[in-house]
PDB file of N, CA and C in Angstrom:
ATOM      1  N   UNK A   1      11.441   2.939 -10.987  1.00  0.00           N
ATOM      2  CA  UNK A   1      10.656   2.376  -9.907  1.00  0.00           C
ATOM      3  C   UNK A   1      11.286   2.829  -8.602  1.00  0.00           C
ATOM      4  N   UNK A   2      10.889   3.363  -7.667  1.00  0.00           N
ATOM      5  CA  UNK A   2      10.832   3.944  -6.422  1.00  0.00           C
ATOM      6  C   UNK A   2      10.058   3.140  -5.298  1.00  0.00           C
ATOM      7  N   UNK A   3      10.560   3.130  -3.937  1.00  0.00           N
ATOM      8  CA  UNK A   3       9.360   2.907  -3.331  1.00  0.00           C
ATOM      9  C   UNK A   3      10.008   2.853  -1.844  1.00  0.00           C
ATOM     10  N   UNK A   4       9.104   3.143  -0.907  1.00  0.00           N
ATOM     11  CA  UNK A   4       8.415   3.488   0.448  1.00  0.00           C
ATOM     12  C   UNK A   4       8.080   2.751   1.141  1.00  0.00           C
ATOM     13  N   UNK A   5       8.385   2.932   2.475  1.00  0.00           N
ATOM     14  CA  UNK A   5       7.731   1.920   3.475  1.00  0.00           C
ATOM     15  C   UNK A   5       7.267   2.490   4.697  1.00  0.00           C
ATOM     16  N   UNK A   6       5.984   2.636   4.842  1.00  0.00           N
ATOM     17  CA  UNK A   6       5.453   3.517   6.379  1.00  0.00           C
ATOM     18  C   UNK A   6       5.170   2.451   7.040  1.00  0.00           C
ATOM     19  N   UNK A   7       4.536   3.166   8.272  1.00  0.00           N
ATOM     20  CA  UNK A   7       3.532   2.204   9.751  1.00  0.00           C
ATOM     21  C   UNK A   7       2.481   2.022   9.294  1.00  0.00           C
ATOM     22  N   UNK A   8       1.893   0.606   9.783  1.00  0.00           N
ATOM     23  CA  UNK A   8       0.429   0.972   9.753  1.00  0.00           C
ATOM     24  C   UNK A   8      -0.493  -0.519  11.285  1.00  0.00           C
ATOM     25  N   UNK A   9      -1.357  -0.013  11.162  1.00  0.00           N
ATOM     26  CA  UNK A   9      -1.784  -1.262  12.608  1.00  0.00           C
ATOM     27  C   UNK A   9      -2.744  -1.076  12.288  1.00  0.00           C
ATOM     28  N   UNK A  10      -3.330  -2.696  13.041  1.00  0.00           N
ATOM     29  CA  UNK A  10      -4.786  -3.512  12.559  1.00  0.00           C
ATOM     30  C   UNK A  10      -4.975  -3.381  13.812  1.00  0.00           C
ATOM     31  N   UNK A  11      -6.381  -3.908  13.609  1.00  0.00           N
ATOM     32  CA  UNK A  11      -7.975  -3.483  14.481  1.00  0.00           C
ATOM     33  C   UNK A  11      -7.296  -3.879  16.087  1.00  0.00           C
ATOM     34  N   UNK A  12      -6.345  -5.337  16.014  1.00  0.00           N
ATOM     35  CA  UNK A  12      -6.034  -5.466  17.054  1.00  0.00           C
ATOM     36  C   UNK A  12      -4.319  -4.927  17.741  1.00  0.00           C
ATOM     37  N   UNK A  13      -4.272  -3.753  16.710  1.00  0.00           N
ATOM     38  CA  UNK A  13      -3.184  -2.823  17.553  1.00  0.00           C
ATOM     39  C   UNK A  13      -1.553  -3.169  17.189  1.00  0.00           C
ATOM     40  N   UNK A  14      -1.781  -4.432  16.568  1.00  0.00           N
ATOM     41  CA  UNK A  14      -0.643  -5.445  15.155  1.00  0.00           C
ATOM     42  C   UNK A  14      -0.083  -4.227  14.896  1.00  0.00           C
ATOM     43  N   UNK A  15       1.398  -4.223  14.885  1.00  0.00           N
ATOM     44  CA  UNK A  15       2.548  -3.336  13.943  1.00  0.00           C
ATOM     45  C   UNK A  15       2.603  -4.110  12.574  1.00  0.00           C
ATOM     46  N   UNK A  16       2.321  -3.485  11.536  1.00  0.00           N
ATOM     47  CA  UNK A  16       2.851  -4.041  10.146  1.00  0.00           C
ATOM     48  C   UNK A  16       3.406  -2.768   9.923  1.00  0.00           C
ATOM     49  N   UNK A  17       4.274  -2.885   8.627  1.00  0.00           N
ATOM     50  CA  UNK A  17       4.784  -2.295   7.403  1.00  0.00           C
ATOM     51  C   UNK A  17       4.283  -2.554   6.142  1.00  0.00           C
ATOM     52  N   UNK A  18       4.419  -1.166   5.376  1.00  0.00           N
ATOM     53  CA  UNK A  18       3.300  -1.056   4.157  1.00  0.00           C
ATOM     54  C   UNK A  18       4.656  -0.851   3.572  1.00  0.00           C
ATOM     55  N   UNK A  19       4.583  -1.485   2.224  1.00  0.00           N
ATOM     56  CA  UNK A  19       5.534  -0.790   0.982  1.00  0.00           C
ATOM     57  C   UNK A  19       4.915  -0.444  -0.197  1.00  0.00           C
ATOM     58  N   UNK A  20       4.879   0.941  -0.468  1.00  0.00           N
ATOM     59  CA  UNK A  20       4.610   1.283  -1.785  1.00  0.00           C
ATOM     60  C   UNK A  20       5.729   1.531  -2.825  1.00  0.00           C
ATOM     61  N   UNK A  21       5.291   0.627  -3.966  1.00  0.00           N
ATOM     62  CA  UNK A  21       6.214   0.412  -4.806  1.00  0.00           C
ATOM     63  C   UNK A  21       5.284   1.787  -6.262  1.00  0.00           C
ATOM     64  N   UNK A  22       6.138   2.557  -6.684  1.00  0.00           N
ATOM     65  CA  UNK A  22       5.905   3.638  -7.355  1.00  0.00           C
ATOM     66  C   UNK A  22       6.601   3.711  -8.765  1.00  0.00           C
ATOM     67  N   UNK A  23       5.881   3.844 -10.012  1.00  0.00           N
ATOM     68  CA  UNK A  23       6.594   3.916 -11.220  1.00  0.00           C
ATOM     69  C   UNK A  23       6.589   5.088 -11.853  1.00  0.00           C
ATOM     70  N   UNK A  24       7.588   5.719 -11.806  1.00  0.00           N
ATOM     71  CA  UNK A  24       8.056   6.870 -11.728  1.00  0.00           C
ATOM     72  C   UNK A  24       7.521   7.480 -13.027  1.00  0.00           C
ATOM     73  N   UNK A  25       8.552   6.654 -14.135  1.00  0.00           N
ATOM     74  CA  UNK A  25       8.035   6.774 -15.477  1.00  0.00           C
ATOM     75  C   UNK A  25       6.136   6.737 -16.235  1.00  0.00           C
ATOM     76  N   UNK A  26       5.662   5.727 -15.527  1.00  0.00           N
ATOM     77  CA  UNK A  26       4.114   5.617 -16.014  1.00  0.00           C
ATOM     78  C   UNK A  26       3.520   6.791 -15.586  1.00  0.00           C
ATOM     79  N   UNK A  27       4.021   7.365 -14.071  1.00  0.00           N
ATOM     80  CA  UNK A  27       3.208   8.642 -13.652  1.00  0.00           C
ATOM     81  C   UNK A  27       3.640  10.053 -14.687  1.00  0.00           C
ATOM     82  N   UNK A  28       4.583  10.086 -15.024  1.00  0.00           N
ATOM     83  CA  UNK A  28       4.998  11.412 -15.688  1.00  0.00           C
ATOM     84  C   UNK A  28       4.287  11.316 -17.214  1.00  0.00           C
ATOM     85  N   UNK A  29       4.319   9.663 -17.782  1.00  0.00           N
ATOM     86  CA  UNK A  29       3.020   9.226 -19.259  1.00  0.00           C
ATOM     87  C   UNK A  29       2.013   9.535 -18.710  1.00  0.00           C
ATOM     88  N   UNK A  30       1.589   9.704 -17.832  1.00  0.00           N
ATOM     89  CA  UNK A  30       0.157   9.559 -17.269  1.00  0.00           C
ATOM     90  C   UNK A  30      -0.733  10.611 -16.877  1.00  0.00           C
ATOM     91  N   UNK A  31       0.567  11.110 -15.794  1.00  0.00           N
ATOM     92  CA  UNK A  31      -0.114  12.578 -15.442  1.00  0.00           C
ATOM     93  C   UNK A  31      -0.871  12.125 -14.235  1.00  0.00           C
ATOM     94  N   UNK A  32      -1.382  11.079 -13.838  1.00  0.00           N
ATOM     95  CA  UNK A  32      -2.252  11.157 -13.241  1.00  0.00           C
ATOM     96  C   UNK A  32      -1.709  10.570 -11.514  1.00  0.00           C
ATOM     97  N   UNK A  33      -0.624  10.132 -11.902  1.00  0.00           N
ATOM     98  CA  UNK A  33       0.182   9.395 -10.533  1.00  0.00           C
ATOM     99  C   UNK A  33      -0.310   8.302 -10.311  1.00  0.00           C
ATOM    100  N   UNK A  34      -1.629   7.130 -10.613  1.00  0.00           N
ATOM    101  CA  UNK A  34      -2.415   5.885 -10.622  1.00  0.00           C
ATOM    102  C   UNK A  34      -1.146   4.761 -10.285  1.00  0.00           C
ATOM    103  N   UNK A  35      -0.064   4.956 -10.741  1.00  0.00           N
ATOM    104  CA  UNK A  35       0.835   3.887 -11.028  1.00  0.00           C
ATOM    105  C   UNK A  35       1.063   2.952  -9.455  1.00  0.00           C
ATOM    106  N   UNK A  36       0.860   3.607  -8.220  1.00  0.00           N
ATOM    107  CA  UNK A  36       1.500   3.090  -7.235  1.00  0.00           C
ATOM    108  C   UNK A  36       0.677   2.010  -6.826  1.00  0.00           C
ATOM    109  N   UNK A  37       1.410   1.143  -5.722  1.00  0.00           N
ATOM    110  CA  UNK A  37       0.829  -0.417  -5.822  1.00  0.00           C
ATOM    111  C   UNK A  37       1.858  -0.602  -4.034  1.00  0.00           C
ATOM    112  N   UNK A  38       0.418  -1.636  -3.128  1.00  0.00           N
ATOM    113  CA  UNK A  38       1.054  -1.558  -1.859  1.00  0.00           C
ATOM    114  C   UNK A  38       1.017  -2.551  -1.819  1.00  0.00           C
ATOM    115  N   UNK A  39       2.458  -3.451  -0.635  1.00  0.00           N
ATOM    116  CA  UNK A  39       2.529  -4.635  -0.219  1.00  0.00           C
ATOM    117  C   UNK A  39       2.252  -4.878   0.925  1.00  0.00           C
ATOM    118  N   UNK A  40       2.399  -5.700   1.785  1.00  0.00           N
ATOM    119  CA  UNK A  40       3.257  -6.333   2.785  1.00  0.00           C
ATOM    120  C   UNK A  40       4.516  -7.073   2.648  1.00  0.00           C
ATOM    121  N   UNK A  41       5.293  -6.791   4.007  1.00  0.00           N
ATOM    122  CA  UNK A  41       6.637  -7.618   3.366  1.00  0.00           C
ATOM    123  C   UNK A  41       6.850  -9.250   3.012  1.00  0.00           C
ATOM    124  N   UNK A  42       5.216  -9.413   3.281  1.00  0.00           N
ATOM    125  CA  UNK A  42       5.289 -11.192   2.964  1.00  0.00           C
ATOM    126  C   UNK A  42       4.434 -10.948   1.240  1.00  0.00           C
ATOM    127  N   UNK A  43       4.628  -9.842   0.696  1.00  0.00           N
ATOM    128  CA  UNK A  43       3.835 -10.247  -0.736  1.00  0.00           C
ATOM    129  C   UNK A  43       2.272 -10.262  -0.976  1.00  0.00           C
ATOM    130  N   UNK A  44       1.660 -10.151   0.183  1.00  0.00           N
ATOM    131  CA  UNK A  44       0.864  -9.782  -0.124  1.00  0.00           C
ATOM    132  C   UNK A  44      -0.138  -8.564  -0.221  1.00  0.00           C
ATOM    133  N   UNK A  45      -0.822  -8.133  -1.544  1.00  0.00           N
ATOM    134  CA  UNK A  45      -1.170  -7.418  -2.073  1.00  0.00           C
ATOM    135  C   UNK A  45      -2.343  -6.671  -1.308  1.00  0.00           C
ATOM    136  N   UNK A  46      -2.110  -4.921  -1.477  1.00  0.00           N
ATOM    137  CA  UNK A  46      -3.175  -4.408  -0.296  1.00  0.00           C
ATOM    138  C   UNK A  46      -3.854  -3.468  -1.301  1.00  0.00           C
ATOM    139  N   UNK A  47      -5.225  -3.052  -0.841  1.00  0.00           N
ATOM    140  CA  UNK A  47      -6.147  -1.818  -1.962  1.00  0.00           C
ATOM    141  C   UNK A  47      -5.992  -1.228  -0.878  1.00  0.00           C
ATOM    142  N   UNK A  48      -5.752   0.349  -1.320  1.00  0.00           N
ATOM    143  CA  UNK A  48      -5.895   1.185  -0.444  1.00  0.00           C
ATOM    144  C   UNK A  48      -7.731   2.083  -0.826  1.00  0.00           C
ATOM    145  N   UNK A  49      -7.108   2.771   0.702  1.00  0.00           N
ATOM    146  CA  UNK A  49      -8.832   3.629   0.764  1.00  0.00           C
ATOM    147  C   UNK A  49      -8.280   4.479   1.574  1.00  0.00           C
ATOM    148  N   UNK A  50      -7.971   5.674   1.202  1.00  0.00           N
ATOM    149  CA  UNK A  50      -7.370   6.548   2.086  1.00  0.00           C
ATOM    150  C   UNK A  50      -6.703   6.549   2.830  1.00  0.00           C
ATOM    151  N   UNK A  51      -6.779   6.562   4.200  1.00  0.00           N
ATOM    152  CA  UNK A  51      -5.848   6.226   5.313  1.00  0.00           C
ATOM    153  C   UNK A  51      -5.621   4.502   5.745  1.00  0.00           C
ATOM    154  N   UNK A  52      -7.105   3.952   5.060  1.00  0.00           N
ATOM    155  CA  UNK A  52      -6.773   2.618   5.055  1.00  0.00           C
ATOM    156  C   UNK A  52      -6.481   1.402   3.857  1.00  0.00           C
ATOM    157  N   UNK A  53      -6.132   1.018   4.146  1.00  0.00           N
ATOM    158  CA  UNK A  53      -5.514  -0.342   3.263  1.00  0.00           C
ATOM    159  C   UNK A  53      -6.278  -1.975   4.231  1.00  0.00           C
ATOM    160  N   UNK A  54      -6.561  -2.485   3.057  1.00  0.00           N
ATOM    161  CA  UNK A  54      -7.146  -3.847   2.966  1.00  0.00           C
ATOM    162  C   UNK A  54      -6.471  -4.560   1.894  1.00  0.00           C
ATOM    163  N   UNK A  55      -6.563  -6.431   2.994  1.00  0.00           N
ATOM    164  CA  UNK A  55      -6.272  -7.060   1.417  1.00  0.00           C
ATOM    165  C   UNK A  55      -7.339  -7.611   0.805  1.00  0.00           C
ATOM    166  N   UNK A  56      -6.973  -8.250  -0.506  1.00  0.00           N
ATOM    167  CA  UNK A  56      -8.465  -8.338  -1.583  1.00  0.00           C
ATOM    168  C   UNK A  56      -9.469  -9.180  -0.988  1.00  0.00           C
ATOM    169  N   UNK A  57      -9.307 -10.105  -0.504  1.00  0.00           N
ATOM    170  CA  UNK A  57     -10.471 -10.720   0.729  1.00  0.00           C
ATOM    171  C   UNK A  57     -10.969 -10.344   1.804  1.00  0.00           C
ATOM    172  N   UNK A  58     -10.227  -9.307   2.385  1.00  0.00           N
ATOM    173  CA  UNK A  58     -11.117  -8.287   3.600  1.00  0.00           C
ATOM    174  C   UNK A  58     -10.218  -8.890   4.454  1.00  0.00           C
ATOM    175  N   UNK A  59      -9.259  -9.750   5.062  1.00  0.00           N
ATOM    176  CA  UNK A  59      -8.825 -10.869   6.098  1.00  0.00           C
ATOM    177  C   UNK A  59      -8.489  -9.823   6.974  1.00  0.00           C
ATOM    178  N   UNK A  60      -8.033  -8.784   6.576  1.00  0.00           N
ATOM    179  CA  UNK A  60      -6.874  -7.550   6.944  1.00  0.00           C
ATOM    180  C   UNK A  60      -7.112  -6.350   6.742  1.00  0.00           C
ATOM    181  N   UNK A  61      -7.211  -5.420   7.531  1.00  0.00           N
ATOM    182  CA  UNK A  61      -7.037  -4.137   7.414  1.00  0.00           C
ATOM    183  C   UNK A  61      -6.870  -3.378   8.270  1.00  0.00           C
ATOM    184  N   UNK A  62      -5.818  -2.137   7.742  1.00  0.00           N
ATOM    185  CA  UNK A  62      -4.928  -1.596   8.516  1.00  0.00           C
ATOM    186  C   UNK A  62      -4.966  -0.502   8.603  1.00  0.00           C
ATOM    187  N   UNK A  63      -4.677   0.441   9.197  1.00  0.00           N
ATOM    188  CA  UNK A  63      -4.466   2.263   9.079  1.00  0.00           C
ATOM    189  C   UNK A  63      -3.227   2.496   9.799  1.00  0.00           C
ATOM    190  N   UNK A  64      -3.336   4.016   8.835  1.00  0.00           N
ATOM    191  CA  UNK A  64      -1.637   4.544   8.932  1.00  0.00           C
ATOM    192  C   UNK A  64      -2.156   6.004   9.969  1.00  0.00           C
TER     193      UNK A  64
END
């Protein structure tokens, strides 16, 4: 397990931090790289969409 932390800012110009947490091992079973998974540093869980990331209720969303 590996993982990353970039910039990213909401609609109203908000500094957050993104962490992608990466499983090294499932991607090399896999082939396909699917394994990675993004936070915030308070835990909660983000879907990404390209340059942007949302959380599962819409409350939030951010670009990098």
């Amino acid at each position: 397990m590996s993982f990353r932390q970039f910039p990213a800012t909401d609609a109203n110009g908000d500094d957050y931090v993104i962490i992608e947490f990466k499983d090294e091992q499932a991607d090399a079973a896999a082939g396909a790289g699917q394994s990675a998974r993004y936070e915030l540093a308070d835990g909660r869980r983000l879907i990404r969409d390209g340059r942007e990331f949302r959380t599962a209720g819409g409350e939030l969303t951010l670009v990098t």
